[in-house]
PDB file of N, CA and C in Angstrom:
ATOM      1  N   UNK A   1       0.842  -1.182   0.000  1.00  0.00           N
ATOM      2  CA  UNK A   1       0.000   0.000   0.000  1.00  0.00           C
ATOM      3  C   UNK A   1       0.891   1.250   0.000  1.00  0.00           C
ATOM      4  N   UNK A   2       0.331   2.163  -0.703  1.00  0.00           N
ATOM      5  CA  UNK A   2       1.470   3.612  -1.023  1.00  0.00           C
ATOM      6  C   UNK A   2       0.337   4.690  -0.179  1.00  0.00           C
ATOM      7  N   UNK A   3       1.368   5.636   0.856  1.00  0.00           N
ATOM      8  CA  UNK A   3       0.595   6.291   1.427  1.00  0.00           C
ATOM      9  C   UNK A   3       0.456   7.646   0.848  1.00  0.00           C
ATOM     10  N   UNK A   4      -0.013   8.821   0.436  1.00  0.00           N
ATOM     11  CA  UNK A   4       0.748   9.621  -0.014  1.00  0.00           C
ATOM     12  C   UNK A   4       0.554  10.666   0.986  1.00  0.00           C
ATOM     13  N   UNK A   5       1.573  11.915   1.609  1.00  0.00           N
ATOM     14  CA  UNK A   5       1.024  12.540   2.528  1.00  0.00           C
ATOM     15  C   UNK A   5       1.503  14.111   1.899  1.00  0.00           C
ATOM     16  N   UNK A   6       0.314  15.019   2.210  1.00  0.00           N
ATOM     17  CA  UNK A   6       0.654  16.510   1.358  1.00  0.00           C
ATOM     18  C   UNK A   6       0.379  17.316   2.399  1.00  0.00           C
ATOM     19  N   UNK A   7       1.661  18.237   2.620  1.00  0.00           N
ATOM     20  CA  UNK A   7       1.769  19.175   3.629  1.00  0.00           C
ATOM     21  C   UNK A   7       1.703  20.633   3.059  1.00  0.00           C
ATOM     22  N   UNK A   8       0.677  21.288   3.027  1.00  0.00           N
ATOM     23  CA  UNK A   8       0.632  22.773   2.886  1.00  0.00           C
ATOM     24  C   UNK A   8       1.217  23.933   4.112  1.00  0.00           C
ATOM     25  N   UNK A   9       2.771  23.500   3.889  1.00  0.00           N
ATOM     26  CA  UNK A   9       3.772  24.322   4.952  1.00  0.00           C
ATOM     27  C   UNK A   9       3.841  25.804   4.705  1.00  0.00           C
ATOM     28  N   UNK A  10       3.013  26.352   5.829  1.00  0.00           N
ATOM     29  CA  UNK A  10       3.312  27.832   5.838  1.00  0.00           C
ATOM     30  C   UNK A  10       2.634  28.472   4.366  1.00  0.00           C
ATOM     31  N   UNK A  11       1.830  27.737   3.395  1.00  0.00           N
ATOM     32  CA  UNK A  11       1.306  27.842   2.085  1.00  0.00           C
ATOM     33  C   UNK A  11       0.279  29.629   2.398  1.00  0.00           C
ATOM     34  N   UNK A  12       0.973  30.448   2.215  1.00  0.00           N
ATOM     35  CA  UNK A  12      -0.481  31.597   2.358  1.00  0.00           C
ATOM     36  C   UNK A  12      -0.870  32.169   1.276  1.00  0.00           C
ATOM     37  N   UNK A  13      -2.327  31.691   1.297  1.00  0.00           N
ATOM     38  CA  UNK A  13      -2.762  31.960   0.177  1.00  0.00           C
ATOM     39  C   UNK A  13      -3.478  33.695   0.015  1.00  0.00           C
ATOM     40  N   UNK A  14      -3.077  33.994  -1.209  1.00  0.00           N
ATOM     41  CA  UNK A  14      -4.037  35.475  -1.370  1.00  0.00           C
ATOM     42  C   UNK A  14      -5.381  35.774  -1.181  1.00  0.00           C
ATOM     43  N   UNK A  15      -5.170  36.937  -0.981  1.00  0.00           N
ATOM     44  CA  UNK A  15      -6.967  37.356  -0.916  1.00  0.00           C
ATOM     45  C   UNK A  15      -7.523  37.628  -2.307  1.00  0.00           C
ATOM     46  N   UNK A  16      -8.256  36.957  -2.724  1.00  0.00           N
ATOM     47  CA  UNK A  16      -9.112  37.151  -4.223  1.00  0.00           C
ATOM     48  C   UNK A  16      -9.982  38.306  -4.300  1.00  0.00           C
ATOM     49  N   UNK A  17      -9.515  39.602  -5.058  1.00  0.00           N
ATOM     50  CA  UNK A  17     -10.807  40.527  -4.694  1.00  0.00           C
ATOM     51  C   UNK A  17     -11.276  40.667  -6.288  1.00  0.00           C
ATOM     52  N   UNK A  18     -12.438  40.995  -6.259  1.00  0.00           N
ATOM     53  CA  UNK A  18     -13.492  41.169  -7.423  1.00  0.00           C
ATOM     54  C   UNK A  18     -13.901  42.487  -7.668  1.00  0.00           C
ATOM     55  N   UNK A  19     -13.780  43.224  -8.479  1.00  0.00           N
ATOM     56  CA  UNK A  19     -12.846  42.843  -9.416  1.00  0.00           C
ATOM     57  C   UNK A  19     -12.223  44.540  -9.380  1.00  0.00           C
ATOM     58  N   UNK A  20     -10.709  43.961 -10.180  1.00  0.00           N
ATOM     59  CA  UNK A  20     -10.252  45.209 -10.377  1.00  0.00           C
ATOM     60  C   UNK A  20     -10.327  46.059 -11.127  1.00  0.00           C
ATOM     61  N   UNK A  21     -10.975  45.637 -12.183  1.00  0.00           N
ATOM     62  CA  UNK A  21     -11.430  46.532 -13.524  1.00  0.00           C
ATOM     63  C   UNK A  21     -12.522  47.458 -12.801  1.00  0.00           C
ATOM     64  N   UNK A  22     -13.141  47.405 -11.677  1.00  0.00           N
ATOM     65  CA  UNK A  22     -13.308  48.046 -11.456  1.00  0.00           C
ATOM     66  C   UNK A  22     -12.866  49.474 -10.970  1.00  0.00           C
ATOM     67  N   UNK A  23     -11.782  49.029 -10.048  1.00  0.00           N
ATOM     68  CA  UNK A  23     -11.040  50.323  -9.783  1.00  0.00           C
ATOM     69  C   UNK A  23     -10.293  50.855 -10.968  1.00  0.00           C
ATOM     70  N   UNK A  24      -9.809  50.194 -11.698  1.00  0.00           N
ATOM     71  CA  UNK A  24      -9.274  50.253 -12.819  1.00  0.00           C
ATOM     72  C   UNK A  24     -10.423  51.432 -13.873  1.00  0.00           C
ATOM     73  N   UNK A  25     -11.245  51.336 -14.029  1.00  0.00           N
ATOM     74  CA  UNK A  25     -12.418  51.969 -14.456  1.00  0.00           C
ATOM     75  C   UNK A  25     -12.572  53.552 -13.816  1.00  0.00           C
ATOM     76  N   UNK A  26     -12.923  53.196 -12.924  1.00  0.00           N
ATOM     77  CA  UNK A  26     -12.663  54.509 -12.119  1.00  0.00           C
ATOM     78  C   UNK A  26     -11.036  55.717 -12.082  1.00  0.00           C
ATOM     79  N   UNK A  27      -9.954  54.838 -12.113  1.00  0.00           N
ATOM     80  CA  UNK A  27      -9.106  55.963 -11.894  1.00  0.00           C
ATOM     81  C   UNK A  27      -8.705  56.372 -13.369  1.00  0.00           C
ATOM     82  N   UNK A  28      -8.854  55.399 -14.217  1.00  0.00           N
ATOM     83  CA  UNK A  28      -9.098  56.478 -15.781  1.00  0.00           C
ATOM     84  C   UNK A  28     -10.000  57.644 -15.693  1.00  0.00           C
ATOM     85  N   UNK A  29     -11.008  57.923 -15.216  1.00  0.00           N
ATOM     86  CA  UNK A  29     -11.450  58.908 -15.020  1.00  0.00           C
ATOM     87  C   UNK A  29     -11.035  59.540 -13.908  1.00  0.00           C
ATOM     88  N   UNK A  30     -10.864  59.452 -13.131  1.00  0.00           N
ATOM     89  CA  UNK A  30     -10.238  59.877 -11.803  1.00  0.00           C
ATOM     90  C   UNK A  30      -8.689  59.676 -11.221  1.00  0.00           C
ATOM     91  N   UNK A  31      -8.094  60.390 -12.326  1.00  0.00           N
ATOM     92  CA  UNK A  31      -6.193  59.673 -12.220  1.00  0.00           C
ATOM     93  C   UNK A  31      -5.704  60.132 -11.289  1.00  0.00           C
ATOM     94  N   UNK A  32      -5.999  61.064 -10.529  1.00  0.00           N
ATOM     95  CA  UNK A  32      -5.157  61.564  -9.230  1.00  0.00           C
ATOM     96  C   UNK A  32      -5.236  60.908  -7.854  1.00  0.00           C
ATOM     97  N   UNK A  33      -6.083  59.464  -8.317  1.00  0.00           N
ATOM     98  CA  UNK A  33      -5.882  58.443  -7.330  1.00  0.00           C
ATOM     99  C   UNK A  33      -5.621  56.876  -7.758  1.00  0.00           C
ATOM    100  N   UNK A  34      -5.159  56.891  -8.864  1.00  0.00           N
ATOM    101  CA  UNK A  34      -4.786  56.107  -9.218  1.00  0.00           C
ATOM    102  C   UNK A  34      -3.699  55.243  -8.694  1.00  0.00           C
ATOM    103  N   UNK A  35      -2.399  55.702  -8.172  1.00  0.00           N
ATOM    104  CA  UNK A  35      -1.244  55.221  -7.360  1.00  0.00           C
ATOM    105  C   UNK A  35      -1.787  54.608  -6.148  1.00  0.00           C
ATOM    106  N   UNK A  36      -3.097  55.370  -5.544  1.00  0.00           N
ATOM    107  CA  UNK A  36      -4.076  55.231  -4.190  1.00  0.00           C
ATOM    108  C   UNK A  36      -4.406  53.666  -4.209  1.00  0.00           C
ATOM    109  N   UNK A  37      -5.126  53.775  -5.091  1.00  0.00           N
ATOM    110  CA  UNK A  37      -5.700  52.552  -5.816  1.00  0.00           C
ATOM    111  C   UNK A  37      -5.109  51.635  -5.954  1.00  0.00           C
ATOM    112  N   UNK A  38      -4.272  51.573  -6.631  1.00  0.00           N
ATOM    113  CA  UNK A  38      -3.115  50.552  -6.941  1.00  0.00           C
ATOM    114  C   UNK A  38      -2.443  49.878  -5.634  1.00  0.00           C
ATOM    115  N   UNK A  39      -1.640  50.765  -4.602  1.00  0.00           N
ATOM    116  CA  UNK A  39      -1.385  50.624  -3.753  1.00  0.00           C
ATOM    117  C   UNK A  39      -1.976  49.835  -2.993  1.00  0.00           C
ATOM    118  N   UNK A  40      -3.487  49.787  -2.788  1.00  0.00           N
ATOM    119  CA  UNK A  40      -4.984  49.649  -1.884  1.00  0.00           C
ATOM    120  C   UNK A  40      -4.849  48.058  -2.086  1.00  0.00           C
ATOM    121  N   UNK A  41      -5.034  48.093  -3.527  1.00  0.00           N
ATOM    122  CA  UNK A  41      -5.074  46.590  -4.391  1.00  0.00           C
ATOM    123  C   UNK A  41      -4.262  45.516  -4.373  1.00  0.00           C
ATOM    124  N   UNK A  42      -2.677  46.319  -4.050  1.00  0.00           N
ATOM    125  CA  UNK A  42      -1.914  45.085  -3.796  1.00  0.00           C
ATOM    126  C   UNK A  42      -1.699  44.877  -2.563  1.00  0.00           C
ATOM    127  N   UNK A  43      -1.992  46.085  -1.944  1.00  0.00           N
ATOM    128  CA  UNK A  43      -1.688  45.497  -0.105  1.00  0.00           C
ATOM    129  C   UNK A  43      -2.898  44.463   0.007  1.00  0.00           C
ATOM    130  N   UNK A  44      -4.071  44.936  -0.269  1.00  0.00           N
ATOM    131  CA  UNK A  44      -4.961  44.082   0.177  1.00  0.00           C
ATOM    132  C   UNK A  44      -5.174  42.394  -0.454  1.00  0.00           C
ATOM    133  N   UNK A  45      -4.324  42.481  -1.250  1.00  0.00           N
ATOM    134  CA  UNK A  45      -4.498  41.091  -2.189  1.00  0.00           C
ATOM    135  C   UNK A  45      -3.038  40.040  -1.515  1.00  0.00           C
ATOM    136  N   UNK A  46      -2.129  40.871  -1.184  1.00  0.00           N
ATOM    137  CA  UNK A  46      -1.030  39.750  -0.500  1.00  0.00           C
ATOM    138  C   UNK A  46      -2.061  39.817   1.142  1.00  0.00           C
ATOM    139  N   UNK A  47      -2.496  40.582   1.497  1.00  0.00           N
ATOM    140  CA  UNK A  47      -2.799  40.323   2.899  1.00  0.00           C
ATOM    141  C   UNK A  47      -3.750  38.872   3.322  1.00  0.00           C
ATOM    142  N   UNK A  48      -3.620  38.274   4.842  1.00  0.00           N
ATOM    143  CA  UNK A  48      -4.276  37.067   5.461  1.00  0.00           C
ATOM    144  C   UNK A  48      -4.978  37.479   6.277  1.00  0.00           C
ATOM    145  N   UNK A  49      -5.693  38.269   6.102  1.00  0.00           N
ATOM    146  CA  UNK A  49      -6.437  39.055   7.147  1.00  0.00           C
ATOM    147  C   UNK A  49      -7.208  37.672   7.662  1.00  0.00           C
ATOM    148  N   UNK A  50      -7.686  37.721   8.689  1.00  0.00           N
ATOM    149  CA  UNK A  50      -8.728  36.349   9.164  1.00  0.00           C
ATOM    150  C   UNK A  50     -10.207  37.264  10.051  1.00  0.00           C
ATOM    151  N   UNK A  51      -9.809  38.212  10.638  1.00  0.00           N
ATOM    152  CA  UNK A  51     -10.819  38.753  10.996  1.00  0.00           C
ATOM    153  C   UNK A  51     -10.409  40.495  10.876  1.00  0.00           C
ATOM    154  N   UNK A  52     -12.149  41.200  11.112  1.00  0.00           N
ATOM    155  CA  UNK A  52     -11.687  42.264  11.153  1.00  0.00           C
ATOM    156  C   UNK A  52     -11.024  43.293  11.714  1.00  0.00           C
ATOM    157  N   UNK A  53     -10.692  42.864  12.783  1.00  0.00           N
ATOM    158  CA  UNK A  53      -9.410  43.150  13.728  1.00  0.00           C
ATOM    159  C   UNK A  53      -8.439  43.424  13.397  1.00  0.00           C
ATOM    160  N   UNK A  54      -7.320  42.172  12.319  1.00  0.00           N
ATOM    161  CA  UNK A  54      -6.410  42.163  11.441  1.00  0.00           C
ATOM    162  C   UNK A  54      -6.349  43.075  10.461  1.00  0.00           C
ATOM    163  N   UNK A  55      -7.447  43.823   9.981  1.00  0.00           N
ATOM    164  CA  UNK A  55      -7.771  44.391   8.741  1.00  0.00           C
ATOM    165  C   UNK A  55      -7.338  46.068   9.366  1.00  0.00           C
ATOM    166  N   UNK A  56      -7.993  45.939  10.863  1.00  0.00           N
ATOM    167  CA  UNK A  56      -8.159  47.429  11.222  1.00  0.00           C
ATOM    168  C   UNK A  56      -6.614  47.858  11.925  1.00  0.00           C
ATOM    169  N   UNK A  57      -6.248  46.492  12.250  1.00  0.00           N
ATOM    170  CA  UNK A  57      -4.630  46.827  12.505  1.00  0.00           C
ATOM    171  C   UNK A  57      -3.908  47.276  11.675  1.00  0.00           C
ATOM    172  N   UNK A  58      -4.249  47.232  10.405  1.00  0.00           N
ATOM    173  CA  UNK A  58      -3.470  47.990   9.347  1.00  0.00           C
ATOM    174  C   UNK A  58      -4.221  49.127   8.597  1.00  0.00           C
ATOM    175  N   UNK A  59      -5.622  49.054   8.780  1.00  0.00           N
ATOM    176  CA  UNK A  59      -6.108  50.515   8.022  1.00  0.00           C
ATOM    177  C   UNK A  59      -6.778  50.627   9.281  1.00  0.00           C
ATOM    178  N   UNK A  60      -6.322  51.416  10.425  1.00  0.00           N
ATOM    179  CA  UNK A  60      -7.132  51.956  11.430  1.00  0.00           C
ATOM    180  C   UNK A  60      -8.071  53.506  11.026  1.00  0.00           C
ATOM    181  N   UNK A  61      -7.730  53.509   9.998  1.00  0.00           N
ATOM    182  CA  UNK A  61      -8.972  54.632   9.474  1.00  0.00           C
ATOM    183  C   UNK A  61     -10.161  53.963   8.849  1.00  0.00           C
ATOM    184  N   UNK A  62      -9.936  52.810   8.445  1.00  0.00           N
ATOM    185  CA  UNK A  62     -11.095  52.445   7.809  1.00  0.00           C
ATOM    186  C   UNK A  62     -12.368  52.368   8.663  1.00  0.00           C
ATOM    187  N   UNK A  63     -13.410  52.288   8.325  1.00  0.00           N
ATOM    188  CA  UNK A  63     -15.049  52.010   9.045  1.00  0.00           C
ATOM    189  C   UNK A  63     -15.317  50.638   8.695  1.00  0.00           C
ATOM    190  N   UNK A  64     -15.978  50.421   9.841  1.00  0.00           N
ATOM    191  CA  UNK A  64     -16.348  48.886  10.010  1.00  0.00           C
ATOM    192  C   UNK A  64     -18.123  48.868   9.723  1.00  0.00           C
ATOM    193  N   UNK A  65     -18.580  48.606   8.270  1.00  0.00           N
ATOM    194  CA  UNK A  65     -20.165  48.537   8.770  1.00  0.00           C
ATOM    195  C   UNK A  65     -20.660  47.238   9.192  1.00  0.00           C
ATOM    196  N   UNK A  66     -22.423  47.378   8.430  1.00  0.00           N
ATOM    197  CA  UNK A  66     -22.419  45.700   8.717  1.00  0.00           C
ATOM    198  C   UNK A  66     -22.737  45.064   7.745  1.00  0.00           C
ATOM    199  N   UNK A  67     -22.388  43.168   7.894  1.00  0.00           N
ATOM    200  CA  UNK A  67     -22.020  42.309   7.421  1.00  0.00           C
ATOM    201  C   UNK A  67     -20.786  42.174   6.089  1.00  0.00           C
ATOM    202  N   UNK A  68     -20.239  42.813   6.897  1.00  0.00           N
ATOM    203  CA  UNK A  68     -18.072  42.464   6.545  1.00  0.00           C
ATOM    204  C   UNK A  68     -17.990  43.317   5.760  1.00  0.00           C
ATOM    205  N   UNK A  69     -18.526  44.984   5.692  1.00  0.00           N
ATOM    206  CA  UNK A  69     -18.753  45.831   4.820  1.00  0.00           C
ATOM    207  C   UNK A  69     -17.142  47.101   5.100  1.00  0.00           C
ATOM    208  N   UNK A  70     -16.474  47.359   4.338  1.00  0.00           N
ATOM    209  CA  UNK A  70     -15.396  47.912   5.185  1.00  0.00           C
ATOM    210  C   UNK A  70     -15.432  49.309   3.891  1.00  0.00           C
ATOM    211  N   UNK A  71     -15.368  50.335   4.840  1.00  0.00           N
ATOM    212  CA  UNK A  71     -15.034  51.896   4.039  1.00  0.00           C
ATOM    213  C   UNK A  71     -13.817  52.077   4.492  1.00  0.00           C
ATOM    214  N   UNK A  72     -12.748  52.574   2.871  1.00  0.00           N
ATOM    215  CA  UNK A  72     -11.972  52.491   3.260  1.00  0.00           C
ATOM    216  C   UNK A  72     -11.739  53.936   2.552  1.00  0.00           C
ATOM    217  N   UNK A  73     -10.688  54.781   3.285  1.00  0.00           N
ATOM    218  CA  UNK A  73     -10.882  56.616   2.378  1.00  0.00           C
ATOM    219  C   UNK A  73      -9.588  56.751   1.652  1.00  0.00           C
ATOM    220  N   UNK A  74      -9.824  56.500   0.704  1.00  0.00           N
ATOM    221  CA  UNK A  74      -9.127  56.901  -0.174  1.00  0.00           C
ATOM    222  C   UNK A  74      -8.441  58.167  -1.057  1.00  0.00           C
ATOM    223  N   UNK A  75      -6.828  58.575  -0.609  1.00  0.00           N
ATOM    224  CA  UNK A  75      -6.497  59.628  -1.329  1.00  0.00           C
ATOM    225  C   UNK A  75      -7.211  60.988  -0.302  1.00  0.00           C
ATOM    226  N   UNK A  76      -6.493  60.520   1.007  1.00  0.00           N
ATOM    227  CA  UNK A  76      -7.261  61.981   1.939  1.00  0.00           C
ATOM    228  C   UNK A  76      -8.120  62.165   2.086  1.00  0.00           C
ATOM    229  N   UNK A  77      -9.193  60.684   2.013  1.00  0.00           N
ATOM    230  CA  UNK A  77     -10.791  60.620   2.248  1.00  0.00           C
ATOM    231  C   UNK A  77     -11.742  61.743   1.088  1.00  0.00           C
ATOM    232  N   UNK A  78     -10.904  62.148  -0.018  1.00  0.00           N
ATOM    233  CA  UNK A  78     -11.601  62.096  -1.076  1.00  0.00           C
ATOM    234  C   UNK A  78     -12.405  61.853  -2.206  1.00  0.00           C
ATOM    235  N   UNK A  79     -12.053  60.252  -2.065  1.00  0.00           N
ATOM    236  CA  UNK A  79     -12.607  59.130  -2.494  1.00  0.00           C
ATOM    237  C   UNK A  79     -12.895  58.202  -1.366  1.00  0.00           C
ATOM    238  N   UNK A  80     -14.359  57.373  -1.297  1.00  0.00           N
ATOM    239  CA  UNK A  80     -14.865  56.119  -0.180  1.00  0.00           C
ATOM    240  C   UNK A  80     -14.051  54.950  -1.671  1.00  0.00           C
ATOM    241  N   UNK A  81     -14.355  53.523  -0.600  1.00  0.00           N
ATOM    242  CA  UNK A  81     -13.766  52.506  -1.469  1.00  0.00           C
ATOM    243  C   UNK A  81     -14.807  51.393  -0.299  1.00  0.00           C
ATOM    244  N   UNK A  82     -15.871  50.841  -0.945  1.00  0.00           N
ATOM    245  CA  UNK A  82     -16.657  49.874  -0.158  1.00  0.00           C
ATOM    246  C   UNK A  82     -16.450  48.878  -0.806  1.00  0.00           C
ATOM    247  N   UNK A  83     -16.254  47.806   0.207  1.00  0.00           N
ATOM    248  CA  UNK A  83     -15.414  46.489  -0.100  1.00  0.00           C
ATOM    249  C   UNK A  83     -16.164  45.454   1.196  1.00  0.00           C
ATOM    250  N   UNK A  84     -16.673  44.220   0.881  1.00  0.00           N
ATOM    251  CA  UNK A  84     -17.410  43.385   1.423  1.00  0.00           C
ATOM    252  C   UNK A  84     -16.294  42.268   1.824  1.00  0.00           C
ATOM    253  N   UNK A  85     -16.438  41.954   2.681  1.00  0.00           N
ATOM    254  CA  UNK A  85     -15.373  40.719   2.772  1.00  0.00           C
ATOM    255  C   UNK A  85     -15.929  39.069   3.373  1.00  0.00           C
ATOM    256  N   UNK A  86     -15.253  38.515   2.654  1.00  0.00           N
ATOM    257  CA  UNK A  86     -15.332  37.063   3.165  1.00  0.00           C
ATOM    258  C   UNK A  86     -13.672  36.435   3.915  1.00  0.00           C
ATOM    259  N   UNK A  87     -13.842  36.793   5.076  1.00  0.00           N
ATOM    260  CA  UNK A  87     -12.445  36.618   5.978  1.00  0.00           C
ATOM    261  C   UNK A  87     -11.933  34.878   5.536  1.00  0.00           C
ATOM    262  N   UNK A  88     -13.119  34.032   5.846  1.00  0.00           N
ATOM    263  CA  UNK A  88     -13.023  32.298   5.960  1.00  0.00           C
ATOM    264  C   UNK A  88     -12.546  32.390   4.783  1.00  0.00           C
ATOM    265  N   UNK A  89     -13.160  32.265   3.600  1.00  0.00           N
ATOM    266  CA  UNK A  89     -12.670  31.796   2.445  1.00  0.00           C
ATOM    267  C   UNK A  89     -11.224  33.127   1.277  1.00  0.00           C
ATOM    268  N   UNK A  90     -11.441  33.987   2.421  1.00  0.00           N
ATOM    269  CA  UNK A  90     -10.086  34.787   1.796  1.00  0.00           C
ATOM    270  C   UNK A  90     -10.755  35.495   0.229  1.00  0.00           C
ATOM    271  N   UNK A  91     -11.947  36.340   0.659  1.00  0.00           N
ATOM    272  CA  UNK A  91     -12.631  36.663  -0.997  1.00  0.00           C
ATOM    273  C   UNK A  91     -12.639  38.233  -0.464  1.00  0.00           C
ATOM    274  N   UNK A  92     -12.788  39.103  -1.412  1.00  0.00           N
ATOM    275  CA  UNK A  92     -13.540  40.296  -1.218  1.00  0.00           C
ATOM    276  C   UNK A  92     -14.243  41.250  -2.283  1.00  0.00           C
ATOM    277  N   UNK A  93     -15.607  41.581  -2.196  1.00  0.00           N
ATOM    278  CA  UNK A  93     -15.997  41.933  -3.351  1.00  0.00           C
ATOM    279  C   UNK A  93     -16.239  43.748  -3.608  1.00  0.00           C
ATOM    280  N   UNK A  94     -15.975  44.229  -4.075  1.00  0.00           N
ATOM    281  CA  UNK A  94     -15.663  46.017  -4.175  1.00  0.00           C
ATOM    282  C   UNK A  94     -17.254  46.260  -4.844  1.00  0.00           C
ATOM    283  N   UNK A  95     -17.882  46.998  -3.449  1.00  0.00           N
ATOM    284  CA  UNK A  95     -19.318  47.504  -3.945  1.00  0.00           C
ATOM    285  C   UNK A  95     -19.616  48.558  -4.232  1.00  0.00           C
ATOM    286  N   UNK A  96     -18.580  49.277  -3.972  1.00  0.00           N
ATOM    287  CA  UNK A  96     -18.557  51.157  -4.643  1.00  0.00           C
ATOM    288  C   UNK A  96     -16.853  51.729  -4.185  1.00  0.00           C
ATOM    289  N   UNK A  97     -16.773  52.419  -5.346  1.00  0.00           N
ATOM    290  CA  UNK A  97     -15.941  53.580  -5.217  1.00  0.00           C
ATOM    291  C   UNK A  97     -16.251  54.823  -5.664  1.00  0.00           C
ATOM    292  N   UNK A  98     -16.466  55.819  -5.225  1.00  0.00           N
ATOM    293  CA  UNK A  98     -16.744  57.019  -5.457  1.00  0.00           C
ATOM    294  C   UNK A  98     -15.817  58.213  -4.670  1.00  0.00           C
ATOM    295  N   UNK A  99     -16.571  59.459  -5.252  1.00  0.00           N
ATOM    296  CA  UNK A  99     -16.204  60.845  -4.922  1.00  0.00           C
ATOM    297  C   UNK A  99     -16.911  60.613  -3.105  1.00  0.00           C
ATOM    298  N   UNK A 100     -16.261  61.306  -2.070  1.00  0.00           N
ATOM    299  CA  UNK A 100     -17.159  61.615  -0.887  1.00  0.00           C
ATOM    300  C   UNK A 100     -18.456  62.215  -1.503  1.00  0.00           C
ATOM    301  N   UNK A 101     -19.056  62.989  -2.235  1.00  0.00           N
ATOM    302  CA  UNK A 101     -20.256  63.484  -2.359  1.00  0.00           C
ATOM    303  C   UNK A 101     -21.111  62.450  -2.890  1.00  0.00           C
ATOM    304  N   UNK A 102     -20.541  61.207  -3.630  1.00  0.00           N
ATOM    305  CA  UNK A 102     -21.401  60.237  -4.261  1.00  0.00           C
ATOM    306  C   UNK A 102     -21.411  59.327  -2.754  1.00  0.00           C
ATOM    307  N   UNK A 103     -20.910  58.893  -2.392  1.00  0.00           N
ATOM    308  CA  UNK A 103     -20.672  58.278  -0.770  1.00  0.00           C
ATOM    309  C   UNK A 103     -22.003  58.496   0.091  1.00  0.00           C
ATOM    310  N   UNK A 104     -22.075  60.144  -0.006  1.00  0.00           N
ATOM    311  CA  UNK A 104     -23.320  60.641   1.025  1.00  0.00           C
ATOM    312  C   UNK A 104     -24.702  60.329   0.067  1.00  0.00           C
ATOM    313  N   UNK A 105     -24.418  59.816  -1.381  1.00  0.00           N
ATOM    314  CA  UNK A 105     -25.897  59.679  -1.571  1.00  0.00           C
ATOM    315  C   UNK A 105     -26.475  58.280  -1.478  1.00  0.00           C
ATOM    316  N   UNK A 106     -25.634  57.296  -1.034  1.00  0.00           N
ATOM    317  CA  UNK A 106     -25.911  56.227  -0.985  1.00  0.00           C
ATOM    318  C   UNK A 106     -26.354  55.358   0.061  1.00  0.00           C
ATOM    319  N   UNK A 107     -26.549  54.400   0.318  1.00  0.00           N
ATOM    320  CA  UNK A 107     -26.924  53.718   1.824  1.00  0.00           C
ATOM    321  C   UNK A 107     -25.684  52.622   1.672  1.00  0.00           C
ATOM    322  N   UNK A 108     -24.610  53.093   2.307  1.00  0.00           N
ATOM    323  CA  UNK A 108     -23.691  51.378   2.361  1.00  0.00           C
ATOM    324  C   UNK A 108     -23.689  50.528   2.942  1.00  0.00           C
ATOM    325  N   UNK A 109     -24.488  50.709   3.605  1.00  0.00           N
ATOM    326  CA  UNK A 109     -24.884  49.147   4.600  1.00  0.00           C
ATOM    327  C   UNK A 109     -25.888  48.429   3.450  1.00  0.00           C
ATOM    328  N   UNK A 110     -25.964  48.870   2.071  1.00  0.00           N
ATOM    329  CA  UNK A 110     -26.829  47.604   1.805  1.00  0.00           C
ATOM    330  C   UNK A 110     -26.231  48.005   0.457  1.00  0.00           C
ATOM    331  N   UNK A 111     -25.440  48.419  -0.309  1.00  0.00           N
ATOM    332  CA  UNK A 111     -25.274  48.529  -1.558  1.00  0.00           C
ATOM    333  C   UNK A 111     -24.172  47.273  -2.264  1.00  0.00           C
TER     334      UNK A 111
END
């Protein structure tokens, strides 16, 4: 009998966020946050965040809403960046980016 045994040592896997064409979309029109953006995208895509604790240890400006809803201010809180998260399975899905004035017309606890 052949046993086979597979060790996922120290293996950390990325955070999958959805999608970037979105932000991507946005800072063509909006290029003076583009570097913002970019920046946002790759920190948050190598990160293992597991809860939101972890998340706020590194963006302690961000807002915590509800159900794993995170505002994050972008570019001197000129731009919001709403981003939903799935901590367990390491996902996150981007539900708005806007100007602060588009921000105040919206409800983000449910968008």
């Amino acid at each position: 009998m052949v046993t086979f045994l597979i060790i996922f040592a120290s293996k950390k896997f990325e955070l999958k966020i959805f999608s970037r064409g979105t932000l991507r979309d946005f800072w063509e029109k909006h290029g003076d946050c583009e570097l913002q953006l970019k920046t946002w995208y790759r920190e948050t895509e190598k990160s293992n965040w597991k809860t939101i604790n972890e998340l706020k240890s590194e963006y302690p400006n961000a807002s915590i809403l509800k159900d794993n809803r995170i505002v994050f201010n972008i570019k001197g809180n000129d731009y919001r960046l709403i981003v939903k998260f799935n901590f367990e399975y390491q996902l996150a899905w981007i539900r708005f980016i806007g100007t602060h004035g588009e921000y105040d017309k919206i409800n983000a606890n449910e968008i």
